[in-house]
N, C-alpha and C. Protein backbone atom coordinates (compact mmCIF):
# COMPACT_ATOMS: atom_id res chain seq x y z
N UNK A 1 -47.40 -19.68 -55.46
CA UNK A 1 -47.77 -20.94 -56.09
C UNK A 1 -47.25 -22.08 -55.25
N UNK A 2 -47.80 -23.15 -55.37
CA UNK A 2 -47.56 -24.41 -54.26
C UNK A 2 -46.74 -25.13 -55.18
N UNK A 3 -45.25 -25.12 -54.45
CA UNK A 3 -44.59 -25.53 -55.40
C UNK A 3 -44.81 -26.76 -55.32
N UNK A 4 -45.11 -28.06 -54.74
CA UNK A 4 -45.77 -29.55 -55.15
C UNK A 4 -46.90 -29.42 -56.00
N UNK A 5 -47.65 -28.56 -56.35
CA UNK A 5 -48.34 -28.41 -58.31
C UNK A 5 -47.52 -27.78 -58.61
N UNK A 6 -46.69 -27.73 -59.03
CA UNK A 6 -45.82 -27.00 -60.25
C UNK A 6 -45.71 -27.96 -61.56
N UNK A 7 -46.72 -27.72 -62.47
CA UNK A 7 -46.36 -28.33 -63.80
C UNK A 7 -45.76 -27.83 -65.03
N UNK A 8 -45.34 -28.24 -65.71
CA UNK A 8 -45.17 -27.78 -67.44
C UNK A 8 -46.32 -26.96 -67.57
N UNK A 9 -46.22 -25.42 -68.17
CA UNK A 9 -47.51 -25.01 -69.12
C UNK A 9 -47.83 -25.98 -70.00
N UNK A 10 -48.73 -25.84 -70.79
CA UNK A 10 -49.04 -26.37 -72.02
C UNK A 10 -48.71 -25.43 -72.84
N UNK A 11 -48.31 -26.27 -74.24
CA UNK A 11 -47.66 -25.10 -74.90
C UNK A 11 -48.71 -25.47 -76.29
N UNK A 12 -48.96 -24.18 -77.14
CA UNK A 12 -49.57 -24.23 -78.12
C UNK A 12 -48.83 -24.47 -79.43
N UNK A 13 -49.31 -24.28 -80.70
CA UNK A 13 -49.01 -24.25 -81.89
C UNK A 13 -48.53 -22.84 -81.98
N UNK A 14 -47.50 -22.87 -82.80
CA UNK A 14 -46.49 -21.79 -83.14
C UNK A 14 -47.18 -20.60 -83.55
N UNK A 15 -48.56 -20.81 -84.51
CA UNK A 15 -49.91 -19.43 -84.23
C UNK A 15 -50.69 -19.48 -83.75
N UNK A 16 -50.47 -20.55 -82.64
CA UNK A 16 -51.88 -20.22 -81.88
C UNK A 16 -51.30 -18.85 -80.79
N UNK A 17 -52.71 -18.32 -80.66
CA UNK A 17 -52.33 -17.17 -78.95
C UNK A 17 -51.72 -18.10 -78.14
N UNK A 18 -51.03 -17.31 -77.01
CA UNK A 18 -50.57 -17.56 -76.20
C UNK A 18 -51.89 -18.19 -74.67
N UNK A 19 -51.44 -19.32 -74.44
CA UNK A 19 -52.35 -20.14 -73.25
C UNK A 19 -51.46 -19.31 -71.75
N UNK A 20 -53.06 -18.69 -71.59
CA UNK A 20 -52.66 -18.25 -70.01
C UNK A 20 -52.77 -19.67 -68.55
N UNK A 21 -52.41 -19.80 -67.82
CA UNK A 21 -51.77 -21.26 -66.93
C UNK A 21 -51.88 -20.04 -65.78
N UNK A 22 -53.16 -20.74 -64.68
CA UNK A 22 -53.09 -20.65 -63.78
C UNK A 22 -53.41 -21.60 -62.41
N UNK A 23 -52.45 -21.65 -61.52
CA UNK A 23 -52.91 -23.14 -60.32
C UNK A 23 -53.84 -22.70 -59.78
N UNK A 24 -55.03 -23.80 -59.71
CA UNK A 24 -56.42 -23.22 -59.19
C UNK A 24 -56.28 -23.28 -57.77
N UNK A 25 -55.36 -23.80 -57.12
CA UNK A 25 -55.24 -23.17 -55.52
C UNK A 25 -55.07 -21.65 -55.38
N UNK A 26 -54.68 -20.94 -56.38
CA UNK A 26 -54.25 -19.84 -56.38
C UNK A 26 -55.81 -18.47 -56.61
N UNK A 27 -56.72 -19.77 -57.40
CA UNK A 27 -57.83 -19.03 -57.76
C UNK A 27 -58.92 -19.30 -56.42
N UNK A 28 -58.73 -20.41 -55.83
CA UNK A 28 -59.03 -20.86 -54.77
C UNK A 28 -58.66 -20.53 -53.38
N UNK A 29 -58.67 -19.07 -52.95
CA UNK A 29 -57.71 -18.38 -52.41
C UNK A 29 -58.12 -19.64 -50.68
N UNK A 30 -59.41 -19.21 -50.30
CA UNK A 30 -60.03 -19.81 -49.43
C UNK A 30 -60.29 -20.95 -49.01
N UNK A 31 -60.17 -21.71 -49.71
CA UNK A 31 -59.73 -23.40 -49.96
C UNK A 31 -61.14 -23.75 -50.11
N UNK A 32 -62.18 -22.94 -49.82
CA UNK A 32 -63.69 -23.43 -50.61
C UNK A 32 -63.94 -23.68 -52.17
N UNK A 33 -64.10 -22.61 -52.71
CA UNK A 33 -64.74 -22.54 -54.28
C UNK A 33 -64.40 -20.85 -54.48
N UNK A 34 -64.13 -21.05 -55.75
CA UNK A 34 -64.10 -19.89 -56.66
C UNK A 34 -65.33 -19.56 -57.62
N UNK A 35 -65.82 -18.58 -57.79
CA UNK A 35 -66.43 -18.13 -58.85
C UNK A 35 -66.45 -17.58 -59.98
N UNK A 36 -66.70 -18.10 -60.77
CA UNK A 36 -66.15 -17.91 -62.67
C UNK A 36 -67.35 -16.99 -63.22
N UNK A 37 -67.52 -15.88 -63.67
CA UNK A 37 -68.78 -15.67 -64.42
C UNK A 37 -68.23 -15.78 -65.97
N UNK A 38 -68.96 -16.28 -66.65
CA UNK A 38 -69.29 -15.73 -68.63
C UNK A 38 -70.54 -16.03 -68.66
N UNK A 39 -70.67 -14.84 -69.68
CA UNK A 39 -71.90 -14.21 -70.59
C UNK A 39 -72.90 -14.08 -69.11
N UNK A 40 -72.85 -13.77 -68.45
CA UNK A 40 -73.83 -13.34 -66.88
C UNK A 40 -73.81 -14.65 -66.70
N UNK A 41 -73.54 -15.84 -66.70
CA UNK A 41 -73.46 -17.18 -65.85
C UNK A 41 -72.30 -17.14 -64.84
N UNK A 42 -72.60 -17.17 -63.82
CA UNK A 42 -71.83 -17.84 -62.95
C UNK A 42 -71.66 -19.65 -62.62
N UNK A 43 -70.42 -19.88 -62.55
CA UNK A 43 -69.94 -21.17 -62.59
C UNK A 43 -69.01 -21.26 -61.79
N UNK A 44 -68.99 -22.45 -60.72
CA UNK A 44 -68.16 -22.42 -59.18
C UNK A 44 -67.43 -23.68 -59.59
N UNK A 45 -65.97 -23.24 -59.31
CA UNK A 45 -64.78 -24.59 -59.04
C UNK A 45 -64.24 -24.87 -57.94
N UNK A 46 -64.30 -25.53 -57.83
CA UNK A 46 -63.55 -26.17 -56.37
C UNK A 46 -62.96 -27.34 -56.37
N UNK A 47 -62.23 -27.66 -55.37
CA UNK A 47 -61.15 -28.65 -55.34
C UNK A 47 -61.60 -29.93 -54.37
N UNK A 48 -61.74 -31.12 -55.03
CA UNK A 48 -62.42 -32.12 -53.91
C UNK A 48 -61.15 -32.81 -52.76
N UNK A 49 -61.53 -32.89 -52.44
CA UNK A 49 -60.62 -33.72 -51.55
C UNK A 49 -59.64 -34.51 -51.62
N UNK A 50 -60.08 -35.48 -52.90
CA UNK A 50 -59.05 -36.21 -54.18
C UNK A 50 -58.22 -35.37 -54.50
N UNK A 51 -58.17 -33.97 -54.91
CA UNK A 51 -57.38 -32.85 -55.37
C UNK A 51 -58.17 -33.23 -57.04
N UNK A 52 -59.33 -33.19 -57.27
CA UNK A 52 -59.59 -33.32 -58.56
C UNK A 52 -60.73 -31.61 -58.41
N UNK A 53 -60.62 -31.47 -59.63
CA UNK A 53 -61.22 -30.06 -59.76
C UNK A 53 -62.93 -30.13 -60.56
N UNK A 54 -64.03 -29.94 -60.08
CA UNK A 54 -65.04 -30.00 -60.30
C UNK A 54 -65.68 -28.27 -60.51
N UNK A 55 -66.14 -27.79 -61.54
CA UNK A 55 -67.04 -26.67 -61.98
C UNK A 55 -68.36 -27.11 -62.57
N UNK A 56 -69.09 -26.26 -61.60
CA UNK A 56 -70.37 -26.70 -61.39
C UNK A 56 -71.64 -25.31 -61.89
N UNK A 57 -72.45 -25.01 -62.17
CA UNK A 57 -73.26 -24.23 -62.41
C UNK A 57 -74.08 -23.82 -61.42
């Protein structure tokens, strides 16, 4: 993990499930885009240049 993103998880309500926290550089192995599928959709994130995170269809 890049420790300059290292944030706080977010933390939930005392019954909510537990929130899984992952740094999308990490999902971003390649520094291009990652690919997300649900329900057979695929959906691509990537990291702009700003360091802002855009998922796209």
């Amino acid at each position: 993990m890049n420790a300059m993103a290292q944030v706080p998880a977010p933390t939930a309500a005392p019954d909510a499930p537990p929130i899984d926290t992952y740094d999308a550089r990490d999902l971003i192995k390649d520094g291009a885009q990652a690919s997300i599928v649900l329900d057979g959709q695929v959906y691509y994130l990537r990291i702009t240049r700003a360091g802002k995170l855009i998922l796209t269809k």
